[in-house]
Protein backbone atom coordinates (compact mmCIF):
# COMPACT_ATOMS: atom_id res chain seq x y z
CA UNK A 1 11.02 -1.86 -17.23
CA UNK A 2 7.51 -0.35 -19.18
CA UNK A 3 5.80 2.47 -17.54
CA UNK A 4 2.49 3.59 -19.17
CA UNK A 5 2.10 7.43 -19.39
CA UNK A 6 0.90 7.48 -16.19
CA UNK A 7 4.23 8.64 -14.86
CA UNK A 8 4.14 11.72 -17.33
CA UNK A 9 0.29 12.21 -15.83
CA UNK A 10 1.51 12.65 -12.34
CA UNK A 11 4.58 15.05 -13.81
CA UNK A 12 2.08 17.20 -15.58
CA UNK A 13 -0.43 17.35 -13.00
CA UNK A 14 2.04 19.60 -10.92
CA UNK A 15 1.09 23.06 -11.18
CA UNK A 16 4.61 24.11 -11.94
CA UNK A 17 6.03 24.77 -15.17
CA UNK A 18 9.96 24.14 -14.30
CA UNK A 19 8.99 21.38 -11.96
CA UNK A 20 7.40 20.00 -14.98
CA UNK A 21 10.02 20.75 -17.36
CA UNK A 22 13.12 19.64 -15.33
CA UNK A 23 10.89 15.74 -14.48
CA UNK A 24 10.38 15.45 -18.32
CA UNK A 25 13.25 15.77 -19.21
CA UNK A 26 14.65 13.47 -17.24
CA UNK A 27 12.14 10.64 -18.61
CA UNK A 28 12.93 12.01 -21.84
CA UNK A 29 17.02 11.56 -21.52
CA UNK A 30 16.22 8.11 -20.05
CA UNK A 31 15.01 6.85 -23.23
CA UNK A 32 18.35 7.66 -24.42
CA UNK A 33 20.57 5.63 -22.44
CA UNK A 34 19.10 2.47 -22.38
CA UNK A 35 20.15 -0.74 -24.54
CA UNK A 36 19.59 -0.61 -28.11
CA UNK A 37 18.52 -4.04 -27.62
CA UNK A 38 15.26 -3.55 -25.79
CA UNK A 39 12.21 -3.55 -28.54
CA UNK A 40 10.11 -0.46 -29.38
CA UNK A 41 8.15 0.23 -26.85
CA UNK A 42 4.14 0.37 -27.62
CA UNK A 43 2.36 2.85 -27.86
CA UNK A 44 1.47 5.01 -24.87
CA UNK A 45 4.59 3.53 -22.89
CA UNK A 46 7.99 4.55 -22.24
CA UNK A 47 10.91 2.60 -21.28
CA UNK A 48 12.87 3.53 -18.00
CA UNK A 49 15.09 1.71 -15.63
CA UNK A 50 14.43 0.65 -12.49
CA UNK A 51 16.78 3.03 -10.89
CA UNK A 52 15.50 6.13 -12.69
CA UNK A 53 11.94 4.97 -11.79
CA UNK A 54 13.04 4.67 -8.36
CA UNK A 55 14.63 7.87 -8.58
CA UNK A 56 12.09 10.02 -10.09
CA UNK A 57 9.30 9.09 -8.01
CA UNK A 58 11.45 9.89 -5.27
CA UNK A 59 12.26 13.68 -6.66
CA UNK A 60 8.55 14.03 -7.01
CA UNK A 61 7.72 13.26 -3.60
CA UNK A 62 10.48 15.44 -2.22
CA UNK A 63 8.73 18.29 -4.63
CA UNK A 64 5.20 17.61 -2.44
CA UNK A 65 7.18 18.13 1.02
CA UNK A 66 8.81 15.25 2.19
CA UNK A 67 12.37 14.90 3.30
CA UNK A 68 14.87 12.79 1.48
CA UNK A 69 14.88 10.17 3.96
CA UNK A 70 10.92 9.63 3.73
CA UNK A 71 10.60 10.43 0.04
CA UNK A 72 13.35 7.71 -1.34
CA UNK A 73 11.81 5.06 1.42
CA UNK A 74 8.25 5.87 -0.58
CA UNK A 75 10.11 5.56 -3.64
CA UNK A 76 11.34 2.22 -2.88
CA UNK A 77 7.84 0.92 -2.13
CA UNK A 78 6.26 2.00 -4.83
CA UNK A 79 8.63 1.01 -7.24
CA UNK A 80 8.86 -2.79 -5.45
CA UNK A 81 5.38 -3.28 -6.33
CA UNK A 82 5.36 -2.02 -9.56
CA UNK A 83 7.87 -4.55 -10.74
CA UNK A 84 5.45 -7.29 -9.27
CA UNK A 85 2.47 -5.91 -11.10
CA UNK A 86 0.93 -4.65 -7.90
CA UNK A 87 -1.45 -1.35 -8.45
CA UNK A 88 0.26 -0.20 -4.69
CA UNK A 89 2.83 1.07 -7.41
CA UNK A 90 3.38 4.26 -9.26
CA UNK A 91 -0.22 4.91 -10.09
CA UNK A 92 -0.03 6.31 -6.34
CA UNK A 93 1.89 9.17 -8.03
CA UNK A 94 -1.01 10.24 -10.33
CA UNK A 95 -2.98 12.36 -8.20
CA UNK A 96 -0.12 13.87 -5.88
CA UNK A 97 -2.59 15.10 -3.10
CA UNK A 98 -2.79 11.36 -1.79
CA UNK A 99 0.65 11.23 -1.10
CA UNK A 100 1.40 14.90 0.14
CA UNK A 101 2.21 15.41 3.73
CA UNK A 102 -0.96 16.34 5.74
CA UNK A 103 -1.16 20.02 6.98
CA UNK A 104 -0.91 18.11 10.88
CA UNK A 105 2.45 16.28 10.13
CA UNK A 106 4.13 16.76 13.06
CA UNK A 107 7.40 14.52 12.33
CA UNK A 108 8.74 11.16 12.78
CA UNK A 109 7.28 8.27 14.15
CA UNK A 110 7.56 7.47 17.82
CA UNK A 111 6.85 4.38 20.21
CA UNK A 112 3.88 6.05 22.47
CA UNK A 113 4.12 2.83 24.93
CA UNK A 114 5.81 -1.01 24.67
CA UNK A 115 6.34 -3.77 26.67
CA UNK A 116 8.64 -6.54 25.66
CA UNK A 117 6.50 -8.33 23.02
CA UNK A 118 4.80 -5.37 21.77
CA UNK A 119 4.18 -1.63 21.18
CA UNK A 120 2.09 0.99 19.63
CA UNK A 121 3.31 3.59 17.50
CA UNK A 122 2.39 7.25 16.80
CA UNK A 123 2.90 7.44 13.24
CA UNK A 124 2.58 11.20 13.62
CA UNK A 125 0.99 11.76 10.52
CA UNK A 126 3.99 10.92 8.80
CA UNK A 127 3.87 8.31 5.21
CA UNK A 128 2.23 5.21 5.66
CA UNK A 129 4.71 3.24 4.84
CA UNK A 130 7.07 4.39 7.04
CA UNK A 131 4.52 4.30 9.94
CA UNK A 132 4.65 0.47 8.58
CA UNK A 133 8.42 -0.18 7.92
CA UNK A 134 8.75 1.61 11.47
CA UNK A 135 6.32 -1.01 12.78
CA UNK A 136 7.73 -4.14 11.08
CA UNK A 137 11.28 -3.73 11.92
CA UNK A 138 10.56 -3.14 15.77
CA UNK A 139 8.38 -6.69 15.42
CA UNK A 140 11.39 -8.21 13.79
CA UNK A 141 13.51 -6.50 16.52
CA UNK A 142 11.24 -7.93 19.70
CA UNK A 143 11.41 -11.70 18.80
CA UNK A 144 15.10 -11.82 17.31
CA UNK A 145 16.92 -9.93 20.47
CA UNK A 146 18.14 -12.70 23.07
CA UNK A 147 19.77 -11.72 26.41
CA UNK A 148 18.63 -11.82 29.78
CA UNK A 149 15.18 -10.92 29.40
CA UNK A 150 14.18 -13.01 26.30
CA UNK A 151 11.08 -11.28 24.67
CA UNK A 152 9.86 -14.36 23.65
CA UNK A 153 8.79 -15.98 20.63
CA UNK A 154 5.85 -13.73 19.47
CA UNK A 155 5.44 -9.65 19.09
CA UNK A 156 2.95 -7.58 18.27
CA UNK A 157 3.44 -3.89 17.17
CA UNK A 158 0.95 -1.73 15.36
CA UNK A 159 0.99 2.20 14.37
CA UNK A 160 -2.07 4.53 14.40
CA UNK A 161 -2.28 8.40 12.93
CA UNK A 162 -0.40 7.91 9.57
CA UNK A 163 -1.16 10.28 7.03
CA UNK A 164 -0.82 8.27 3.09
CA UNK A 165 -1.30 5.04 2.05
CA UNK A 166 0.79 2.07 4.15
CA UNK A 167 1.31 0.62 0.40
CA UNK A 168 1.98 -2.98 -0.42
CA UNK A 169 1.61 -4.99 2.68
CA UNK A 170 4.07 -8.11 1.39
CA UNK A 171 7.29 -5.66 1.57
CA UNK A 172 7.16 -5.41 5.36
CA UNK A 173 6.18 -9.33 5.46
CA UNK A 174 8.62 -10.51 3.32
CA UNK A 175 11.58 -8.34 4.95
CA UNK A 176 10.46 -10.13 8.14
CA UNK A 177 10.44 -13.53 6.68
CA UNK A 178 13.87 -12.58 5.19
CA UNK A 179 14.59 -12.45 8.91
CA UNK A 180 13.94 -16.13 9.41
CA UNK A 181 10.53 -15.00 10.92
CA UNK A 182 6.61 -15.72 10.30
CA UNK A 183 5.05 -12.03 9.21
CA UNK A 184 1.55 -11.09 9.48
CA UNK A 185 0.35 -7.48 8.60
CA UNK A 186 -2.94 -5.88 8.62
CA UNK A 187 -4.12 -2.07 7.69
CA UNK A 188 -6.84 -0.27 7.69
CA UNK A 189 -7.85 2.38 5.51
CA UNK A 190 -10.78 5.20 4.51
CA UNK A 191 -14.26 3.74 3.51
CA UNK A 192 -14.81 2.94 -0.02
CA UNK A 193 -16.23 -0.88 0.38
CA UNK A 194 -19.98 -1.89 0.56
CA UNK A 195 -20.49 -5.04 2.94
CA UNK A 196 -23.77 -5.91 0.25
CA UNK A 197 -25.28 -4.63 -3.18
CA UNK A 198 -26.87 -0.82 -2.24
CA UNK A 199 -24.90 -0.50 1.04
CA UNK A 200 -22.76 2.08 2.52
CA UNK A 201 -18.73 2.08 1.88
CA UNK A 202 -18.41 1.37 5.42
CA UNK A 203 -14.92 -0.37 4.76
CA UNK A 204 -11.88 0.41 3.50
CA UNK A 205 -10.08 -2.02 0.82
CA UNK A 206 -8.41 -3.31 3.99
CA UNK A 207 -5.32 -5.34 2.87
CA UNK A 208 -3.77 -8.31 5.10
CA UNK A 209 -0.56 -9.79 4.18
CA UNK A 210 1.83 -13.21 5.66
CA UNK A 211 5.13 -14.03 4.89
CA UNK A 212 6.82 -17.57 5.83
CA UNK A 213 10.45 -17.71 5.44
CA UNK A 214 11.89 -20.73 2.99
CA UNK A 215 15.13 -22.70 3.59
CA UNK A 216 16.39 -25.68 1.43
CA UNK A 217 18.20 -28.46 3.79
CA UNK A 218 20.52 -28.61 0.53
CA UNK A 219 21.79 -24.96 0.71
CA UNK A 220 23.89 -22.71 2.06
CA UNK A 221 22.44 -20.87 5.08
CA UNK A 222 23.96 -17.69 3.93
CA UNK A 223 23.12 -17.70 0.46
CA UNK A 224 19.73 -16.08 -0.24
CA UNK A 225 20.19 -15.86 -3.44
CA UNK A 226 18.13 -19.00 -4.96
CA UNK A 227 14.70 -18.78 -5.77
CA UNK A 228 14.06 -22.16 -3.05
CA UNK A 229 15.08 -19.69 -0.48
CA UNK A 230 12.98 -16.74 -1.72
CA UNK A 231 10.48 -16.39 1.34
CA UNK A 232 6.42 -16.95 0.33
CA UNK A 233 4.78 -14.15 0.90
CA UNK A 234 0.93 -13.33 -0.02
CA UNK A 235 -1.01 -10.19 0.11
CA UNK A 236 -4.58 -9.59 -0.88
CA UNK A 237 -7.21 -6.45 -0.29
CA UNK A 238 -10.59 -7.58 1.16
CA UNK A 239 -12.14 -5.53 -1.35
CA UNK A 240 -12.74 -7.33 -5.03
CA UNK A 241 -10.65 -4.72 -6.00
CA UNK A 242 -7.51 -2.50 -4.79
CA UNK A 243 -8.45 1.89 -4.32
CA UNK A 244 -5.63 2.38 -6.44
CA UNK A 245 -7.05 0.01 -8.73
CA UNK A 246 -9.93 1.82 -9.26
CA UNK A 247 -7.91 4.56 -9.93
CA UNK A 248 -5.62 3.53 -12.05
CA UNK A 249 -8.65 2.02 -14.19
CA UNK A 250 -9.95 6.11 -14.10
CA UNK A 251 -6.59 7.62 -14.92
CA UNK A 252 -6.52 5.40 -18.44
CA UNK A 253 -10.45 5.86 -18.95
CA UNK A 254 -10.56 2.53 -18.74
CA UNK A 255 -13.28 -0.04 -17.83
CA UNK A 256 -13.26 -1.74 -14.36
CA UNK A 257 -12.88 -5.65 -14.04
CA UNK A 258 -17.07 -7.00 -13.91
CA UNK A 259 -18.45 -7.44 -10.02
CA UNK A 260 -15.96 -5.52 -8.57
CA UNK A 261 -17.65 -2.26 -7.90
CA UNK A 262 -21.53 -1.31 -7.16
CA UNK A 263 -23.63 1.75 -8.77
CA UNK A 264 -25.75 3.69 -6.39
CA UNK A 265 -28.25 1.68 -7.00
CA UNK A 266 -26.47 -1.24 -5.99
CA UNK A 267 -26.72 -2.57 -9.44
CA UNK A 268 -22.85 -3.83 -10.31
CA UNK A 269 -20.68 -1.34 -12.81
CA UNK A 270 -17.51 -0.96 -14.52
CA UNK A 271 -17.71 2.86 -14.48
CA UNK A 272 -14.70 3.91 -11.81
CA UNK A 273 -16.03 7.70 -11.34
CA UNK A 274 -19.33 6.31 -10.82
CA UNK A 275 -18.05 3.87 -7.83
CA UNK A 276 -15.98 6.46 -6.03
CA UNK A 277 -18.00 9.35 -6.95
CA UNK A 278 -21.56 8.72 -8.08
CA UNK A 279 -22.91 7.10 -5.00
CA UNK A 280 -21.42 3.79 -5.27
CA UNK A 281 -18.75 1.99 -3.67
CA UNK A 282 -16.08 -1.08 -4.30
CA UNK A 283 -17.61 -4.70 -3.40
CA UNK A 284 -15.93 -6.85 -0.77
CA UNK A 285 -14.89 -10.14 -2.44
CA UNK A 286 -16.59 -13.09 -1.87
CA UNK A 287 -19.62 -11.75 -0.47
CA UNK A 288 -20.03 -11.85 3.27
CA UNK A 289 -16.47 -13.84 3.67
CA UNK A 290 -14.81 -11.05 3.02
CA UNK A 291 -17.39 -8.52 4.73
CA UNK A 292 -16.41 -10.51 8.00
CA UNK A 293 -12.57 -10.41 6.63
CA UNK A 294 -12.78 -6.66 6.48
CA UNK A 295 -14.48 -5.78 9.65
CA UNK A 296 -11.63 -8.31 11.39
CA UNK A 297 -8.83 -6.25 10.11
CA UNK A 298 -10.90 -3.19 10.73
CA UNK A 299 -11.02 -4.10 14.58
CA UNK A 300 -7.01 -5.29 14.75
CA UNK A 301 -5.65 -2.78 12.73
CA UNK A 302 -7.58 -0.10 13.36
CA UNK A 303 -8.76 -0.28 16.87
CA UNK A 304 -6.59 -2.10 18.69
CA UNK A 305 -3.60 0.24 17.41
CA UNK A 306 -5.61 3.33 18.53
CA UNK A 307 -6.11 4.31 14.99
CA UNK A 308 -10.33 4.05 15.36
CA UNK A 309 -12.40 3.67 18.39
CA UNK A 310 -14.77 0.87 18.98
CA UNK A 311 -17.69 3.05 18.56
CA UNK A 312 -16.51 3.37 15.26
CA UNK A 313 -16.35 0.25 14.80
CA UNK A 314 -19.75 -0.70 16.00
CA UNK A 315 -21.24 2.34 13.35
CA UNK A 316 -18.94 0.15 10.65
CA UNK A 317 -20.85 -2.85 11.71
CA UNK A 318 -24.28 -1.72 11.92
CA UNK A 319 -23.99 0.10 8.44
CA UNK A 320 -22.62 -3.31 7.21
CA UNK A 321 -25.89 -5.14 8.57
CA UNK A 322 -28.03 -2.36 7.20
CA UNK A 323 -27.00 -2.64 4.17
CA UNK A 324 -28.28 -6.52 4.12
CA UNK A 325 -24.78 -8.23 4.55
């Protein structure tokens, strides 16, 4: 696996000599132990395993305050979509703030109320992703469990009052499918998306994510192991562009992708500080399709869970509208 020096960013970006010492090493010792096979890697990259990816990231978030439990799930995540090119990866590492515990975490998730095809869950301001995970597997759990009282063939749980980033939707969608089920997923997140050129970020990059489960007639129904029975799974942002994109794209001082991402002016740039921090904002793609797309997971994810009222919502939409979508 090739990691730019983005992992060495977040390390050094900890205020903490020995914290800093003891992480670097442990990159550094990792170049030692790999295959003498693998070529040189470029310039500006390491090489590191999966495993010591996996693990490091997870050491780093136990450094910022989170439990071993909640810090190697994270790790997990993070490291999943890395390895498919996803910017929910690692690059979530470089400023550590994002991913620190909030100062109102107040401990595990709990189901607040349920009924037998759905619930909602306080997240209590714990990760994202396990606010998600926590979600998805209590889903899973609703339409698979037969016995007296079947729950019946659908179930809908959401989670409100997380505290970091949910992550890559298509994990929780494709451990569903893996389950022989259909997975939809939706979040909601802080506004950085313009509806229209010159508007307010009245969205966030509001991902949505399905997984269908595959089965060849021709194989065996315990063997998951071919790629016919790897489950489909797609996950896209509303936004033309991921946050962490946009991020990633300012940690390398490199340009952004063209029309993803508005000046203040509402003229289109490739300048990342200037679209999160000069006024502008990221652009929905495909115009007003996904506008409407983002305001639709805006009102499942976010208001039907709890997580934002529908006066919220209406401000979203009437900044939207004023802003010529």
């Amino acid at each position: 696996m090739m990691l730019s020096t983005t992992l060495k960013k977040v390390i050094t970006s900890y205020h903490h000599p020995t914290l800093q010492n003891s992480l670097l090493r442990s990159i550094s010792s990792t170049t030692l132990t790999l295959s003498p096979q693998l070529p040189p890697a470029p310039e500006g990259f390491i090489h590191i395993s999966i495993a010591q990816a996996q693990s490091t990231t997870k050491q780093a978030l136990q450094k910022i305050g989170w439990d071993e439990t909640d810090a190697s799930l994270q790790a997990e995540i993070m490291t999943c979509a890395e390895l498919c090119g996803n910017n929910q990866g690692l690059v979530k590492m470089y400023q550590p703030a994002l991913m620190a515990p909030s100062p109102d975490y107040a401990g595990k998730p709990i189901t607040e109320r349920e009924t037998s095809t759905s619930a909602v869950i306080n997240a209590n301001q714990s990760p994202g992703m396990l606010a998600a995970i926590t979600a998805a597997d209590l889903a899973a759990e609703k339409v698979s469990s037969k016995g007296e009282n079947d729950n019946g063939p659908i179930s809908i749980v959401s989670s409100y009052n997380s505290s970091t980033s949910s992550g890559q939707l298509a994990f929780y969608v494709e451990r569903m499918a893996r389950k022989g089920l259909i997975g939809i997923a939706f979040a909601n997140s802080p506004e950085f998306v313009a509806a229209a050129p010159g508007g307010k970020a009245v969205f966030g990059t509001n991902p949505l994510a399905v997984g269908i489960p595959a089965r060849r007639s021709d194989t065996n129904d315990d063997d998951d192991s071919t790629t016919a029975n790897q489950p489909f799974t797609f996950d896209m942002a509303t936004s033309a562009i991921a946050l962490f994109g946009v991020l990633s794209a300012k940690a390398k001082n490199e340009p952004l992708p063209p029309n993803v991402a508005y000046a203040k002016d509402g003229s289109m740039t490739t300048d990342a500080t200037e679209a999160l921090e000069g006024g502008g904002a990221i652009a929905t793609f495909g115009g007003h399709k996904g506008a409407g797309l983002a305001l639709c997971v805006e009102l499942l994810a976010g208001a039907l869970s709890g997580g934002a009222g529908l006066a919220l919502c209406v401000e979203l939409l009437a900044g939207a509208l004023s802003g010529g979508a």
